[in-house]
PDB file of N, CA and C in Angstrom:
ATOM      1  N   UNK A   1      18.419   8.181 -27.898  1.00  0.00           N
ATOM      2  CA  UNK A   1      18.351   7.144 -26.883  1.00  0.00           C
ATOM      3  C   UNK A   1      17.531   7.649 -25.695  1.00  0.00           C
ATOM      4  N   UNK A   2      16.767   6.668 -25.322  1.00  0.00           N
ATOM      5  CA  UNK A   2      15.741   7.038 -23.931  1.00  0.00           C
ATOM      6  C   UNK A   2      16.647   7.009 -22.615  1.00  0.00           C
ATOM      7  N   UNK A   3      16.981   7.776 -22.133  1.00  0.00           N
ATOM      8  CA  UNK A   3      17.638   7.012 -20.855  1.00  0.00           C
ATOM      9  C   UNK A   3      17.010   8.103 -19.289  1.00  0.00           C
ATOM     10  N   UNK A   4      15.787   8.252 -19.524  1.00  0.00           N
ATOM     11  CA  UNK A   4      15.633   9.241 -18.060  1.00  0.00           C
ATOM     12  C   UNK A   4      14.216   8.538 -18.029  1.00  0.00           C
ATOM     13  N   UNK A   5      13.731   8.051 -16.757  1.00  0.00           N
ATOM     14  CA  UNK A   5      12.120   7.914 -16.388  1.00  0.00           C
ATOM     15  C   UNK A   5      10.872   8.531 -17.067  1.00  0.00           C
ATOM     16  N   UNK A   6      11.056  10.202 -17.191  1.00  0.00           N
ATOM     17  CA  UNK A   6      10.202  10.480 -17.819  1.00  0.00           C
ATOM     18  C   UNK A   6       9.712  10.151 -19.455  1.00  0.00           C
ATOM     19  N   UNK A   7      11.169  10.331 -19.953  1.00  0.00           N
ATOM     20  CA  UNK A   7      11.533  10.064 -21.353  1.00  0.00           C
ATOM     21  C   UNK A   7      10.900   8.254 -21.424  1.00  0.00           C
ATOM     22  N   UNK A   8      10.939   7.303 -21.089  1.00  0.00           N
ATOM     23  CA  UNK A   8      10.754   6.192 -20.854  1.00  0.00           C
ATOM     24  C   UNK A   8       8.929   6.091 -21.090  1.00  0.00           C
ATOM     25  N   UNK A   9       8.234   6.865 -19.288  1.00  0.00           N
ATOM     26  CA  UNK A   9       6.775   6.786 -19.787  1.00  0.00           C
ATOM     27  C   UNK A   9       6.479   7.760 -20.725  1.00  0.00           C
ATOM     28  N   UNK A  10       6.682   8.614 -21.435  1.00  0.00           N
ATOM     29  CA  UNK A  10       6.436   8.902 -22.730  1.00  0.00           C
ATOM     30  C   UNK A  10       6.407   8.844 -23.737  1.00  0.00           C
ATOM     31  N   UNK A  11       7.509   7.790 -23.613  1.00  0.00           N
ATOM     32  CA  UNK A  11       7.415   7.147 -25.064  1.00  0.00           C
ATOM     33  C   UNK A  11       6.760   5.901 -24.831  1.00  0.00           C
ATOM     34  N   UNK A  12       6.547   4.937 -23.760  1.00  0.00           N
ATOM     35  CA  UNK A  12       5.326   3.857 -23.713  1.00  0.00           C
ATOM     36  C   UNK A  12       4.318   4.686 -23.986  1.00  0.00           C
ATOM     37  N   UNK A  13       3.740   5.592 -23.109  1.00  0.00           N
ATOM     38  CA  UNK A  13       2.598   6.030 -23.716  1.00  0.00           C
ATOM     39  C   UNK A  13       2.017   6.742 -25.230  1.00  0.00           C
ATOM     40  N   UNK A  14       2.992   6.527 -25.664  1.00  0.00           N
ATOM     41  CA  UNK A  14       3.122   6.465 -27.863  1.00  0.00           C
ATOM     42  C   UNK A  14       2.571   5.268 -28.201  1.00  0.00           C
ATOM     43  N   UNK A  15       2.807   4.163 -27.185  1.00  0.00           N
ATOM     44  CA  UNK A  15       2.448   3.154 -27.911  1.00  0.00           C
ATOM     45  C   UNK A  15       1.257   2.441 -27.869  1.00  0.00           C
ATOM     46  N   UNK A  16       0.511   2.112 -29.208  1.00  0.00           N
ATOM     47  CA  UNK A  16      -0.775   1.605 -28.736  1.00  0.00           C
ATOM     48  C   UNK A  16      -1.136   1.184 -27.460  1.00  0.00           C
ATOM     49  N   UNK A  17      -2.705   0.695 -27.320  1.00  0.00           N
ATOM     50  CA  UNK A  17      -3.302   0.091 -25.756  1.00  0.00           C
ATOM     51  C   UNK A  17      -2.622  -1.223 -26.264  1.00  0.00           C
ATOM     52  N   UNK A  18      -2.424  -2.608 -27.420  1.00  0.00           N
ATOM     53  CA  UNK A  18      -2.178  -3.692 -27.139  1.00  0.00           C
ATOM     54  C   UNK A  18      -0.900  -4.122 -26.801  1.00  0.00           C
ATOM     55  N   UNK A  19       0.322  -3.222 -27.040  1.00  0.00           N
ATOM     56  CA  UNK A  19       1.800  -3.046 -26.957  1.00  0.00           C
ATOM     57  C   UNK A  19       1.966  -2.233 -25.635  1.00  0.00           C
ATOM     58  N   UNK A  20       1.180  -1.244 -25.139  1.00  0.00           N
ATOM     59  CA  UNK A  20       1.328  -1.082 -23.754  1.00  0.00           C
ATOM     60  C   UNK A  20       0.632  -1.851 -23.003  1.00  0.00           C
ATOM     61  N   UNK A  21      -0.347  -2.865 -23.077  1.00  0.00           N
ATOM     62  CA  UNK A  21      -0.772  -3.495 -22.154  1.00  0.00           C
ATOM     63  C   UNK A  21       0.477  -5.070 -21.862  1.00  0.00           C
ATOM     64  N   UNK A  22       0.741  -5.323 -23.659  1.00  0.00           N
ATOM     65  CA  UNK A  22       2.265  -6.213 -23.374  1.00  0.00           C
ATOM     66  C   UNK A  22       3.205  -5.717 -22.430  1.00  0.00           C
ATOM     67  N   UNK A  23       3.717  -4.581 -22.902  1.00  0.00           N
ATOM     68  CA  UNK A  23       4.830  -3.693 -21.976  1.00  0.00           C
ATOM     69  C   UNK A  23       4.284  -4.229 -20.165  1.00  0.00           C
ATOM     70  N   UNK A  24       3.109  -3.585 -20.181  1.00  0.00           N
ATOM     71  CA  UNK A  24       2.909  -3.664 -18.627  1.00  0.00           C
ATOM     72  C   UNK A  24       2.811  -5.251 -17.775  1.00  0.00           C
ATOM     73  N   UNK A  25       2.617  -6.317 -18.800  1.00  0.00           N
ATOM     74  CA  UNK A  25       2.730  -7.418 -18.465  1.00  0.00           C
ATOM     75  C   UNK A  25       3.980  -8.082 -18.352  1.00  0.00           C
ATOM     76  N   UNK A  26       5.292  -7.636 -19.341  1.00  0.00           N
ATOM     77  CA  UNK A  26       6.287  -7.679 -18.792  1.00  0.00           C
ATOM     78  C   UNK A  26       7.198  -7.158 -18.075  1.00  0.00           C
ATOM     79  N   UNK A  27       6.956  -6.179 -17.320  1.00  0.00           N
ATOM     80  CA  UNK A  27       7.306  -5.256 -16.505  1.00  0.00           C
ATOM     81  C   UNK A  27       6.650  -5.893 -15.166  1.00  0.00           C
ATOM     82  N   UNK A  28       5.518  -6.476 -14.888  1.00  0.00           N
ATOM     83  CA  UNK A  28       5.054  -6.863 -13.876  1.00  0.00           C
ATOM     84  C   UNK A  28       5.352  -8.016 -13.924  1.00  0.00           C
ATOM     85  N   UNK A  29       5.799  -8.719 -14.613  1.00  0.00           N
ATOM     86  CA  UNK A  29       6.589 -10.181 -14.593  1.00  0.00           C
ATOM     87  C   UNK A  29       7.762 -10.459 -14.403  1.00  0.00           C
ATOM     88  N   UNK A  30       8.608  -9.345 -14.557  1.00  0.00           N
ATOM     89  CA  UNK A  30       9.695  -8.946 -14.004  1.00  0.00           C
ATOM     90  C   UNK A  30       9.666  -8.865 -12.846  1.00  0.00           C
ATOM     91  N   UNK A  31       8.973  -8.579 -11.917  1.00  0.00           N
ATOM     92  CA  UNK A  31       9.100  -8.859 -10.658  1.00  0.00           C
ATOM     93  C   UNK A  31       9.125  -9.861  -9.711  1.00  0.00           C
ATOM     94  N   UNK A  32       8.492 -10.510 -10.309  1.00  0.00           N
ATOM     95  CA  UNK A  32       8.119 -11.769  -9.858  1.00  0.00           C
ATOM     96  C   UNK A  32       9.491 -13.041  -9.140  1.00  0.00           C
ATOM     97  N   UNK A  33       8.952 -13.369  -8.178  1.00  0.00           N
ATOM     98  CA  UNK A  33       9.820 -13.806  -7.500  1.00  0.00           C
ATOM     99  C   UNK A  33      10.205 -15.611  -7.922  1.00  0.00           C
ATOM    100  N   UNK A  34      11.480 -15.805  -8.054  1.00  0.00           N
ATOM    101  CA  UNK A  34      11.745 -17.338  -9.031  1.00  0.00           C
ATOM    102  C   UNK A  34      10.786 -18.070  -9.022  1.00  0.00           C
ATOM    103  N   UNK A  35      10.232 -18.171  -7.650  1.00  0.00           N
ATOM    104  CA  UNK A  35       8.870 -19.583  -7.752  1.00  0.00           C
ATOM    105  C   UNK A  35       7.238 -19.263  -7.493  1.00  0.00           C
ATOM    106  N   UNK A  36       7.268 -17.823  -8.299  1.00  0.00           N
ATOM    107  CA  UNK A  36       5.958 -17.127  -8.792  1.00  0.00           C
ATOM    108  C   UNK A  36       4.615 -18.290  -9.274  1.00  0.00           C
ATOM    109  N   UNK A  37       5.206 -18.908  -9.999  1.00  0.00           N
ATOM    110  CA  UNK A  37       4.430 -19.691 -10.398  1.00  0.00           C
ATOM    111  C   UNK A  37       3.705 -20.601  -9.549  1.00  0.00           C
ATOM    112  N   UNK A  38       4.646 -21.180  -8.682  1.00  0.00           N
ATOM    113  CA  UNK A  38       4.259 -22.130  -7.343  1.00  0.00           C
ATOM    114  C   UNK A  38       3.601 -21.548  -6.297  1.00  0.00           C
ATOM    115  N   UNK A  39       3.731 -20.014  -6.369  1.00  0.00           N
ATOM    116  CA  UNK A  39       3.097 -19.319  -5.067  1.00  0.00           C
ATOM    117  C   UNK A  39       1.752 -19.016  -5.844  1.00  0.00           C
ATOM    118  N   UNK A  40       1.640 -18.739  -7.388  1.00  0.00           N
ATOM    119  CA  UNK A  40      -0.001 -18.417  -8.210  1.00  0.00           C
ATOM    120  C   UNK A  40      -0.310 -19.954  -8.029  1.00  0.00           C
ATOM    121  N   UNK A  41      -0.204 -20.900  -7.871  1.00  0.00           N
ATOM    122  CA  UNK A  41      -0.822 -22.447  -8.299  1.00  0.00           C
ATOM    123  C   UNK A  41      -1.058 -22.581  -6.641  1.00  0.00           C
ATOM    124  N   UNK A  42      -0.370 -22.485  -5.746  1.00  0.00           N
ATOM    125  CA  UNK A  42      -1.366 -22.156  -4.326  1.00  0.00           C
ATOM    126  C   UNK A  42      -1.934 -21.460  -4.639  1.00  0.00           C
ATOM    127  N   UNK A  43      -2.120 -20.190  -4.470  1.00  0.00           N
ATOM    128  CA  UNK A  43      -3.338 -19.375  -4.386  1.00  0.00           C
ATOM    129  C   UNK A  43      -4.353 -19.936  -5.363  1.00  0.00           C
ATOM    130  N   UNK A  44      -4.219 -20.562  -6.660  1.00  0.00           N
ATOM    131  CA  UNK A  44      -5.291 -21.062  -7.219  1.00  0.00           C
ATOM    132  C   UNK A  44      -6.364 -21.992  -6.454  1.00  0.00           C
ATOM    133  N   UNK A  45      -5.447 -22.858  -5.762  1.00  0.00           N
ATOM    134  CA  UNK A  45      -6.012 -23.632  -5.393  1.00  0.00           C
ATOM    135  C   UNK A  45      -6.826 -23.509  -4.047  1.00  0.00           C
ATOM    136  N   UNK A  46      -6.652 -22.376  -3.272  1.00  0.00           N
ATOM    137  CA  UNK A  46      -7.380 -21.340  -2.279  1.00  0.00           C
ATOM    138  C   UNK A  46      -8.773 -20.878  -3.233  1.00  0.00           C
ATOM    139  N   UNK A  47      -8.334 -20.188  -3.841  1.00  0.00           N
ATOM    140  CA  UNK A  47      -9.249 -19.775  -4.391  1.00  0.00           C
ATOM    141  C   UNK A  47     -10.996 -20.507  -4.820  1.00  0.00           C
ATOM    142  N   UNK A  48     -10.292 -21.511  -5.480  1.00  0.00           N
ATOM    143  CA  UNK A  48     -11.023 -23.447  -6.126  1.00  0.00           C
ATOM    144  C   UNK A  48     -11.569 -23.215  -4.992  1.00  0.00           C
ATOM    145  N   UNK A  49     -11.242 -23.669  -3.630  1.00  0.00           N
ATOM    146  CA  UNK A  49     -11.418 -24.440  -2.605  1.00  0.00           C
ATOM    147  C   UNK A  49     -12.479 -23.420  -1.813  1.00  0.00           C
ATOM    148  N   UNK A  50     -12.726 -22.543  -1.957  1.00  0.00           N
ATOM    149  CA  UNK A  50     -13.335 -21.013  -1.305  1.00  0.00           C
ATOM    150  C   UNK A  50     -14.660 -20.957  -2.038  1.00  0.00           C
ATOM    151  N   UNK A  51     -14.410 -20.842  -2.906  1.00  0.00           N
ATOM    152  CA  UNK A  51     -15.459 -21.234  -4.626  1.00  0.00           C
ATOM    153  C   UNK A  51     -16.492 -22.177  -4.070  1.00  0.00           C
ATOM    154  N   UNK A  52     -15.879 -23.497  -4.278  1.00  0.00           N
ATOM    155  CA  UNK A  52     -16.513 -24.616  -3.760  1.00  0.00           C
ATOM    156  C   UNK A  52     -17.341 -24.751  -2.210  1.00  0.00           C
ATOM    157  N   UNK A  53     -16.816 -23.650  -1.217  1.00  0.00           N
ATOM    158  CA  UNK A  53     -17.129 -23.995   0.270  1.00  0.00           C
ATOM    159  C   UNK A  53     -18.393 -22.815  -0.038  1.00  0.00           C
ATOM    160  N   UNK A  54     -18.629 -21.886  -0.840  1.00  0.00           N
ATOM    161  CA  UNK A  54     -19.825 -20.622  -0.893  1.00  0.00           C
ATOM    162  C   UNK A  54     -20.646 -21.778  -1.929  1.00  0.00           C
ATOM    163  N   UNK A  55     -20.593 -22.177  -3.133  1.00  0.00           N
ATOM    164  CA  UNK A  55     -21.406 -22.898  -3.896  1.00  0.00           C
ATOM    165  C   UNK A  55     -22.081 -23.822  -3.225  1.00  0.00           C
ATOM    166  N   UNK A  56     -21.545 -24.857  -1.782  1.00  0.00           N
ATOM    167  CA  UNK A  56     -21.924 -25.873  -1.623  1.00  0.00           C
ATOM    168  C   UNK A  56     -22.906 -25.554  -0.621  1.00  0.00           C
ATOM    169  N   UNK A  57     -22.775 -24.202   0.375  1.00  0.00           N
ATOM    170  CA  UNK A  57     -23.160 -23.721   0.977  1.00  0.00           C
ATOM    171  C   UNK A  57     -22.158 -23.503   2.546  1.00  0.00           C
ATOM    172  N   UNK A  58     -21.123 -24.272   2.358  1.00  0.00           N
ATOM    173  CA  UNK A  58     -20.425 -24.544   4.112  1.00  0.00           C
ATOM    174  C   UNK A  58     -19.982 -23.042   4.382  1.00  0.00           C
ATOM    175  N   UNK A  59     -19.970 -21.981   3.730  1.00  0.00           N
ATOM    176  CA  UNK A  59     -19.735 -20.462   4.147  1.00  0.00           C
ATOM    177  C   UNK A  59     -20.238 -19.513   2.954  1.00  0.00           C
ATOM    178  N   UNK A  60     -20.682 -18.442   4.277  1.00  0.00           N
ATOM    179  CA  UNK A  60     -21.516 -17.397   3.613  1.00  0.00           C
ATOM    180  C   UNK A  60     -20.659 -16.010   3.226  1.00  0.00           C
ATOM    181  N   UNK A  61     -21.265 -16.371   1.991  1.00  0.00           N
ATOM    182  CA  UNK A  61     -19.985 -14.924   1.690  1.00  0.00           C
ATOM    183  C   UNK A  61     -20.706 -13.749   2.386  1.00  0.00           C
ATOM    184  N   UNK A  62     -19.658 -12.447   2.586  1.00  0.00           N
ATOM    185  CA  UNK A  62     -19.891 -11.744   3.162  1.00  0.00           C
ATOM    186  C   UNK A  62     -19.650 -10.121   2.260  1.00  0.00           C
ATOM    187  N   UNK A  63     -21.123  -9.125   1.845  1.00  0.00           N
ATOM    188  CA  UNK A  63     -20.751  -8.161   0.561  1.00  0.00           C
ATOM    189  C   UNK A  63     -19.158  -7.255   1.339  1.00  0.00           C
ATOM    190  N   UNK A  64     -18.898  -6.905  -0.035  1.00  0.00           N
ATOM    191  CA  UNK A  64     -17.887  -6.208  -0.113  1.00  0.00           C
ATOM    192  C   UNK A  64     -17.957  -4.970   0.651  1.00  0.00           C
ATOM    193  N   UNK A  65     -18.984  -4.252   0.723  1.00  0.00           N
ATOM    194  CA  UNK A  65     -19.604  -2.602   1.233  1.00  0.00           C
ATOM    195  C   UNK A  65     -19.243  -3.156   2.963  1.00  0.00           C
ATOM    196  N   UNK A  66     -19.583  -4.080   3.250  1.00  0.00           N
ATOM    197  CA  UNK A  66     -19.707  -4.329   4.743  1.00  0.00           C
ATOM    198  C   UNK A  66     -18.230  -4.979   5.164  1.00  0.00           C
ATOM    199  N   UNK A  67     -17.036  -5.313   4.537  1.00  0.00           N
ATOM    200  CA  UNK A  67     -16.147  -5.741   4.390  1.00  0.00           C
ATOM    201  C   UNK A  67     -15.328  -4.402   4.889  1.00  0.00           C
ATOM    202  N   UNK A  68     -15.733  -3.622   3.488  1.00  0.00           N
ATOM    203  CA  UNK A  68     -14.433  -2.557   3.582  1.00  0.00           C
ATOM    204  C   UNK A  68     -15.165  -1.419   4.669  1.00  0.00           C
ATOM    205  N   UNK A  69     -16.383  -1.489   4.830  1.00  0.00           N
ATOM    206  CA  UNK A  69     -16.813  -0.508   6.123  1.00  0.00           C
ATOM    207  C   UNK A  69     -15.934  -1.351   7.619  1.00  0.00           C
ATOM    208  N   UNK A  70     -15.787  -2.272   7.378  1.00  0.00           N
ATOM    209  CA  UNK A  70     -15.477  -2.827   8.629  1.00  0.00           C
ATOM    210  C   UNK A  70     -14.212  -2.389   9.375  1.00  0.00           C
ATOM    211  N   UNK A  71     -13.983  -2.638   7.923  1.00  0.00           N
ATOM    212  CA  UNK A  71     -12.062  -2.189   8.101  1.00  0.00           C
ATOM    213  C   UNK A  71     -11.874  -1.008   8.121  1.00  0.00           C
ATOM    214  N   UNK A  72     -12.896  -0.224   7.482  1.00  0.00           N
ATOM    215  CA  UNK A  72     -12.687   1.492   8.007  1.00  0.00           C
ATOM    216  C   UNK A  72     -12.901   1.866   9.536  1.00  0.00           C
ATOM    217  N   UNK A  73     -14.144   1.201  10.272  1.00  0.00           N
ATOM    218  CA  UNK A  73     -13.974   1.830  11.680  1.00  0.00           C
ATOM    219  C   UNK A  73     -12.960   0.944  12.268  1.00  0.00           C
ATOM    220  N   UNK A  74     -12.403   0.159  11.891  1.00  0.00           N
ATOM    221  CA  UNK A  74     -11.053  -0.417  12.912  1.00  0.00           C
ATOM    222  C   UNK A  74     -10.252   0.800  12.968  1.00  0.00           C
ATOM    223  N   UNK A  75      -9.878   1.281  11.556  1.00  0.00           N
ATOM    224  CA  UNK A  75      -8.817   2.743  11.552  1.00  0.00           C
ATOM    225  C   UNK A  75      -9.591   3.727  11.968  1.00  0.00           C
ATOM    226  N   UNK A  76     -10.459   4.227  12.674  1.00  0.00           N
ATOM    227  CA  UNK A  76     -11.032   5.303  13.104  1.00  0.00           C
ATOM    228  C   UNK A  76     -10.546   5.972  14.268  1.00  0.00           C
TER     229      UNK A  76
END
């Protein structure tokens, strides 16, 4: 019987990539809070709506490099 943490990821990691990638999908679904679903179907719809405002042109996306530099000299 498995019953210690380590013993646990060692024996997932026995198991193929398509049975550990299952494993890790229900393990992270397990977390999920009762109305997960309702909080992913907002954010979908953020998402749609963000999509649509860069395609149409009403905002300019802004690269990623200049994003996360930004946020590095705030913490400086």
């Amino acid at each position: 019987m498995i019953n210690t943490f380590d013993e646990i990821i060692r024996a997932a990691l026995t198991l193929p990539p398509d049975a550990r990638a299952m494993l890790a999908e229900h393990l992270l679904s397990s977390l999920d809070a009762p109305d997960q679903a309702i909080v992913d179907a907002a954010w979908a719809e953020v998402v749609e709506q963000r999509l649509q405002d860069v395609q149409q042109g009403n905002v300019s996306p802004i690269p990623a490099d200049q994003v996360f530099q930004e946020l590095r000299n705030r913490h400086v």
